[in-house]
C-alpha atoms as a PDB file:
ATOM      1  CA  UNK A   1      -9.998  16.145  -0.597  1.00  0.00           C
ATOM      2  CA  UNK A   2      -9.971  12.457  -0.166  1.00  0.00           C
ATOM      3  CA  UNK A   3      -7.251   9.963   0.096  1.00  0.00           C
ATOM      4  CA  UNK A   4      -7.780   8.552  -3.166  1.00  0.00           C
ATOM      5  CA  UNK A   5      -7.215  11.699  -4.457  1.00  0.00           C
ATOM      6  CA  UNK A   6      -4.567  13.193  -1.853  1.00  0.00           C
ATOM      7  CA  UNK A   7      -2.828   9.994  -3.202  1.00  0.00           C
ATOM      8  CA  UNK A   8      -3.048  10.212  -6.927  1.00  0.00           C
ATOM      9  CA  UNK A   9      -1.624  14.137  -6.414  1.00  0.00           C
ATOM     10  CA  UNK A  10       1.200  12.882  -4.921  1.00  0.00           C
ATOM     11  CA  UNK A  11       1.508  10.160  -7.403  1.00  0.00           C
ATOM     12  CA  UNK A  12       1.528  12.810 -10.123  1.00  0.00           C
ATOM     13  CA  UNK A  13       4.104  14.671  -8.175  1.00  0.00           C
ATOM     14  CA  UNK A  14       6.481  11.684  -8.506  1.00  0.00           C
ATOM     15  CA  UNK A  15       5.971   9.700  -5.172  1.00  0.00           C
ATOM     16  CA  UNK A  16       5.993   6.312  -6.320  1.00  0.00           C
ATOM     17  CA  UNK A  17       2.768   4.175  -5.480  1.00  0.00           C
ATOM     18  CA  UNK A  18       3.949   2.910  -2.280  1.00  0.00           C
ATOM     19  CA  UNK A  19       4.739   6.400  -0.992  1.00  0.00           C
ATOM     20  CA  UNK A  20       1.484   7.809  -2.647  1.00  0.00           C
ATOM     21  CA  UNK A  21      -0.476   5.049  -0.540  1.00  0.00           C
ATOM     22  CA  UNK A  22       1.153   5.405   2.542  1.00  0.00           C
ATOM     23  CA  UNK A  23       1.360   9.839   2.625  1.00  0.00           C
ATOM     24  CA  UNK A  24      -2.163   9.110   2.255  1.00  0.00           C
ATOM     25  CA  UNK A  25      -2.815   8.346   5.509  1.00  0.00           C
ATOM     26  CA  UNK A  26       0.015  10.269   7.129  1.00  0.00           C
ATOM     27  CA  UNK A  27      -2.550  12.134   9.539  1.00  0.00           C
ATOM     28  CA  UNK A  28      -4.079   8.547  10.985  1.00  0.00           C
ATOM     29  CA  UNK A  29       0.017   7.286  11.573  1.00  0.00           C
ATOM     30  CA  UNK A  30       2.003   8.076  14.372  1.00  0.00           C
ATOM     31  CA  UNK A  31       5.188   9.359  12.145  1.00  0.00           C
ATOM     32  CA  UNK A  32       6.012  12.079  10.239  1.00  0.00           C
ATOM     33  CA  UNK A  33       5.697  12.128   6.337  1.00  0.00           C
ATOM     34  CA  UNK A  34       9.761  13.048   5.304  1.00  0.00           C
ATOM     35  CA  UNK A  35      10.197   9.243   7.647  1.00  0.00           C
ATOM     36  CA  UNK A  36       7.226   7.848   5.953  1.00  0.00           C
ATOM     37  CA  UNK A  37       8.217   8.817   2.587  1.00  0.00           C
ATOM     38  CA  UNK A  38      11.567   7.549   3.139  1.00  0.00           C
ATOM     39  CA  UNK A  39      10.480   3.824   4.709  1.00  0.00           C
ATOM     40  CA  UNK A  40       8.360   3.264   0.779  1.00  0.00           C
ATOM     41  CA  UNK A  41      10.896   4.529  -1.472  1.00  0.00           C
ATOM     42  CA  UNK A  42      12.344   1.288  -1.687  1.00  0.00           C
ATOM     43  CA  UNK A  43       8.663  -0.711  -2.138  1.00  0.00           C
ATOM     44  CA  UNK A  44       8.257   1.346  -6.304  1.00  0.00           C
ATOM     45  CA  UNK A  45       7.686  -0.679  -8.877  1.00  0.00           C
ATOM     46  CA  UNK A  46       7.394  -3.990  -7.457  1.00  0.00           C
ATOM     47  CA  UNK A  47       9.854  -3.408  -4.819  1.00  0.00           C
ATOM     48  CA  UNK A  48      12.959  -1.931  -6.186  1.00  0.00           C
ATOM     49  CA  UNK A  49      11.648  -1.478  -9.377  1.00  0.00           C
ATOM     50  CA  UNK A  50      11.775  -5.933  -9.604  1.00  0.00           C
ATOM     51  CA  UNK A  51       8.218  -5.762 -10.545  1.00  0.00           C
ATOM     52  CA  UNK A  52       7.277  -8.066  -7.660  1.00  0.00           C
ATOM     53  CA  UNK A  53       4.711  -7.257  -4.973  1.00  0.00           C
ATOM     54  CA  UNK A  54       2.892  -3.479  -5.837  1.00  0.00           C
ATOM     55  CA  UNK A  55       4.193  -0.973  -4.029  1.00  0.00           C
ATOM     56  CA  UNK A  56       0.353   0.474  -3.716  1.00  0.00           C
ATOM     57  CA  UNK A  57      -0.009  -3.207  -1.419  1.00  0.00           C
ATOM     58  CA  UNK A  58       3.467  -2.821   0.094  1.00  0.00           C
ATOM     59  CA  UNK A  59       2.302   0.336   1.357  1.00  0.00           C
ATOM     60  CA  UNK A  60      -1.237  -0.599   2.569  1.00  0.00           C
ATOM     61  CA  UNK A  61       0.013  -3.644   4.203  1.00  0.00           C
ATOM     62  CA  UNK A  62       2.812  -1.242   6.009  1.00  0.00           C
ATOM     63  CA  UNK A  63      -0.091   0.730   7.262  1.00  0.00           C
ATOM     64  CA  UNK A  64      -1.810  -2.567   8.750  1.00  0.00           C
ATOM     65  CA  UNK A  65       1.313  -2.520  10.927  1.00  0.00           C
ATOM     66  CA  UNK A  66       1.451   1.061  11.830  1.00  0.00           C
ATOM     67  CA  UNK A  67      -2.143   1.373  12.909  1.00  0.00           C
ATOM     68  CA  UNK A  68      -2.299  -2.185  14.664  1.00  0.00           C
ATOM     69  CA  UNK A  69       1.285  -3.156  16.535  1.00  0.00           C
ATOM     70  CA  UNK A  70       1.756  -3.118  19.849  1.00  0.00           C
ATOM     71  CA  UNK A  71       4.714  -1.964  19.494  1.00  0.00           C
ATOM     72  CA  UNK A  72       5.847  -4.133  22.547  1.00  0.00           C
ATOM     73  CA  UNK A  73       9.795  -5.069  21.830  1.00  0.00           C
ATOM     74  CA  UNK A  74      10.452  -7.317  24.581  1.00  0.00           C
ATOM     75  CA  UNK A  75       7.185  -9.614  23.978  1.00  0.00           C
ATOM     76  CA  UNK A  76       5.170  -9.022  20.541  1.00  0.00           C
ATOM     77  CA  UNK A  77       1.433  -9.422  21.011  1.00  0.00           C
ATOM     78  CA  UNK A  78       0.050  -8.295  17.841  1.00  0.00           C
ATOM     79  CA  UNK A  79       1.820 -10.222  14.901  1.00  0.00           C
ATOM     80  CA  UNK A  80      -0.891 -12.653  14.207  1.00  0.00           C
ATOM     81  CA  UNK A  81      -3.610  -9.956  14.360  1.00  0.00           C
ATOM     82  CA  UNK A  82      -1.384  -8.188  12.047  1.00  0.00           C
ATOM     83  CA  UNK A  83      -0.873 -10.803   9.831  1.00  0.00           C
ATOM     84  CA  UNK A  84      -4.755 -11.579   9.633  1.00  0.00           C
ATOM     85  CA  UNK A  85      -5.389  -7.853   8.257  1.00  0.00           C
ATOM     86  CA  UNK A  86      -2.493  -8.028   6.036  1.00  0.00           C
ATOM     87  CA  UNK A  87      -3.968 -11.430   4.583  1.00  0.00           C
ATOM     88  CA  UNK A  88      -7.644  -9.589   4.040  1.00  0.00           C
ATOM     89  CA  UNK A  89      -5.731  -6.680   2.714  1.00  0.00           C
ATOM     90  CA  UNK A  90      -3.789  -9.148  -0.026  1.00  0.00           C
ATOM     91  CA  UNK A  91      -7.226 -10.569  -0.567  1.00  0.00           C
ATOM     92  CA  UNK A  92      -9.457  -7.465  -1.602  1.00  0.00           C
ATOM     93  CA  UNK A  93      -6.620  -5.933  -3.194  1.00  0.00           C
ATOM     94  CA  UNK A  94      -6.312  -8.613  -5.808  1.00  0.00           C
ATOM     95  CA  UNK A  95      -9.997  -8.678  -6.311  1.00  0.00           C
ATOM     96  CA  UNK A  96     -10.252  -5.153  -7.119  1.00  0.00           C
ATOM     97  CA  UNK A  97      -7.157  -5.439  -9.346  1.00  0.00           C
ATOM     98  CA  UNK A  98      -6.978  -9.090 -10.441  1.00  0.00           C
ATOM     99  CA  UNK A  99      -3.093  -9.628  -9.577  1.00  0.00           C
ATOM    100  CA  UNK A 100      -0.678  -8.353  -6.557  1.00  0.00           C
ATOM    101  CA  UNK A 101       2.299  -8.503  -8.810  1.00  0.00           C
ATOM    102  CA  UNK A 102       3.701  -5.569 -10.364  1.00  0.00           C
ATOM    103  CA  UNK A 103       4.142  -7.289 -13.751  1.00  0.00           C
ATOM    104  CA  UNK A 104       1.121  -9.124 -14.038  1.00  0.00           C
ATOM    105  CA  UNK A 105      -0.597  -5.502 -13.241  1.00  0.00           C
ATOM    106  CA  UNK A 106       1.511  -3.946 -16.055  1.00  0.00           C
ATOM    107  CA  UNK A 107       1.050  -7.148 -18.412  1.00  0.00           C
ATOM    108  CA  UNK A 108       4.664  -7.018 -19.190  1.00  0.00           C
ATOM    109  CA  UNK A 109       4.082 -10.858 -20.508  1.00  0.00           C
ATOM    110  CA  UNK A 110       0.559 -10.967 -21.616  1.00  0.00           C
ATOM    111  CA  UNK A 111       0.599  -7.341 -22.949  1.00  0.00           C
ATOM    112  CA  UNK A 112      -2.999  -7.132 -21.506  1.00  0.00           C
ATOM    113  CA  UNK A 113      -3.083  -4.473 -18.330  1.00  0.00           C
ATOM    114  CA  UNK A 114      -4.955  -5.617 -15.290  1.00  0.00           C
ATOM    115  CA  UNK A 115      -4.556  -2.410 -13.790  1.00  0.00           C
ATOM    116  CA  UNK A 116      -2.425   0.921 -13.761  1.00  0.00           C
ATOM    117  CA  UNK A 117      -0.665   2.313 -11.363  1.00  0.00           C
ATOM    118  CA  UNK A 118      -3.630   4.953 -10.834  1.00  0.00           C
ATOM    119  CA  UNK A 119      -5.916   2.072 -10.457  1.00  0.00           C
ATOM    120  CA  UNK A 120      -3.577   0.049  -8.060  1.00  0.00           C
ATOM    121  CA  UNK A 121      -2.894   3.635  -5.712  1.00  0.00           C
ATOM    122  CA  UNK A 122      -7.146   4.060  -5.459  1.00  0.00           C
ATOM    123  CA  UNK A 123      -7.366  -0.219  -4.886  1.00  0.00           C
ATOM    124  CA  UNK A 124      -4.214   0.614  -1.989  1.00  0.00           C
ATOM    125  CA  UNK A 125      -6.374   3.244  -0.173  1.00  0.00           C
ATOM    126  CA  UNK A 126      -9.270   1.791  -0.773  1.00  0.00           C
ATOM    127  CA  UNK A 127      -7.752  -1.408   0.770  1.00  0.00           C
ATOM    128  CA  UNK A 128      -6.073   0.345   3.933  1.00  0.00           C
ATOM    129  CA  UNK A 129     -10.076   2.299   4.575  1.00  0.00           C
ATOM    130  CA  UNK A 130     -12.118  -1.055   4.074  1.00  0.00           C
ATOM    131  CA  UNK A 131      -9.887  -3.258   6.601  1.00  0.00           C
ATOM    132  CA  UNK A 132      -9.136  -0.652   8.799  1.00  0.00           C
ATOM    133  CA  UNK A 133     -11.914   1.342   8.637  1.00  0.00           C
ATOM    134  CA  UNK A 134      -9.905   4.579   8.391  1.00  0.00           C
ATOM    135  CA  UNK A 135     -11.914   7.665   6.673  1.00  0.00           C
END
């Protein structure tokens, strides 16, 4: 199975998108998925369900700083690095779903959908494999 589709199964078992992105690539992160799961349950539905940023880019962006800190506490080396992938990530993520905020996906305003929350989960993994070439 894929990670699109390891990700939309745990979509449909009720992980919101930013935990459905992020179990996705559990195996490639040093953590466990019960701590993973935990750190994105607050990033559903536009963070705290505010309809901000999508969780599904919360997530992938979360991942960027999994897979590429340093992890050094006393002198960071890797935050602009970071930031750099987290900027492409932003980028392709709102060209394969035309918005990175949760109600401009939904078209709560507009009543026009730019993309679901399926669609967002597959652009999220699709995202996190592109920029950090992860299979």
């Amino acid at each position: 199975m894929n990670r699109v589709e390891t990700a939309g199964k745990l979509h449909g078992r009720g992980y919101n998108c930013a935990q459905a992105v992020a179990c996705a690539f559990v195996d490639a992160l040093d953590i466990d998925e019960e701590t993973l799961f935990k750190m994105n349950e607050g990033f559903g539905g536009g963070m705290g369900c505010t309809e901000g940023v999508c969780g599904a880019l919360s997530a992938a962006v979360m991942v960027a700083g999994m897979k590429n800190s340093d992890g050094n506490l006393e002198n960071p080396g890797s935050k602009g690095a970071t930031s750099k992938l987290s900027r492409e990530m932003v980028g392709r993520f709102k060209e394969k779903t035309g918005a990175i905020i949760c109600r401009e996906l939904k078209g709560i305003d507009t009543g026009s959908v730019l993309s679901s929350c399926d669609e967002c989960i597959q652009a999220g993994v699709e995202t996190v494999q592109e920029v950090l070439t992860i299979d």
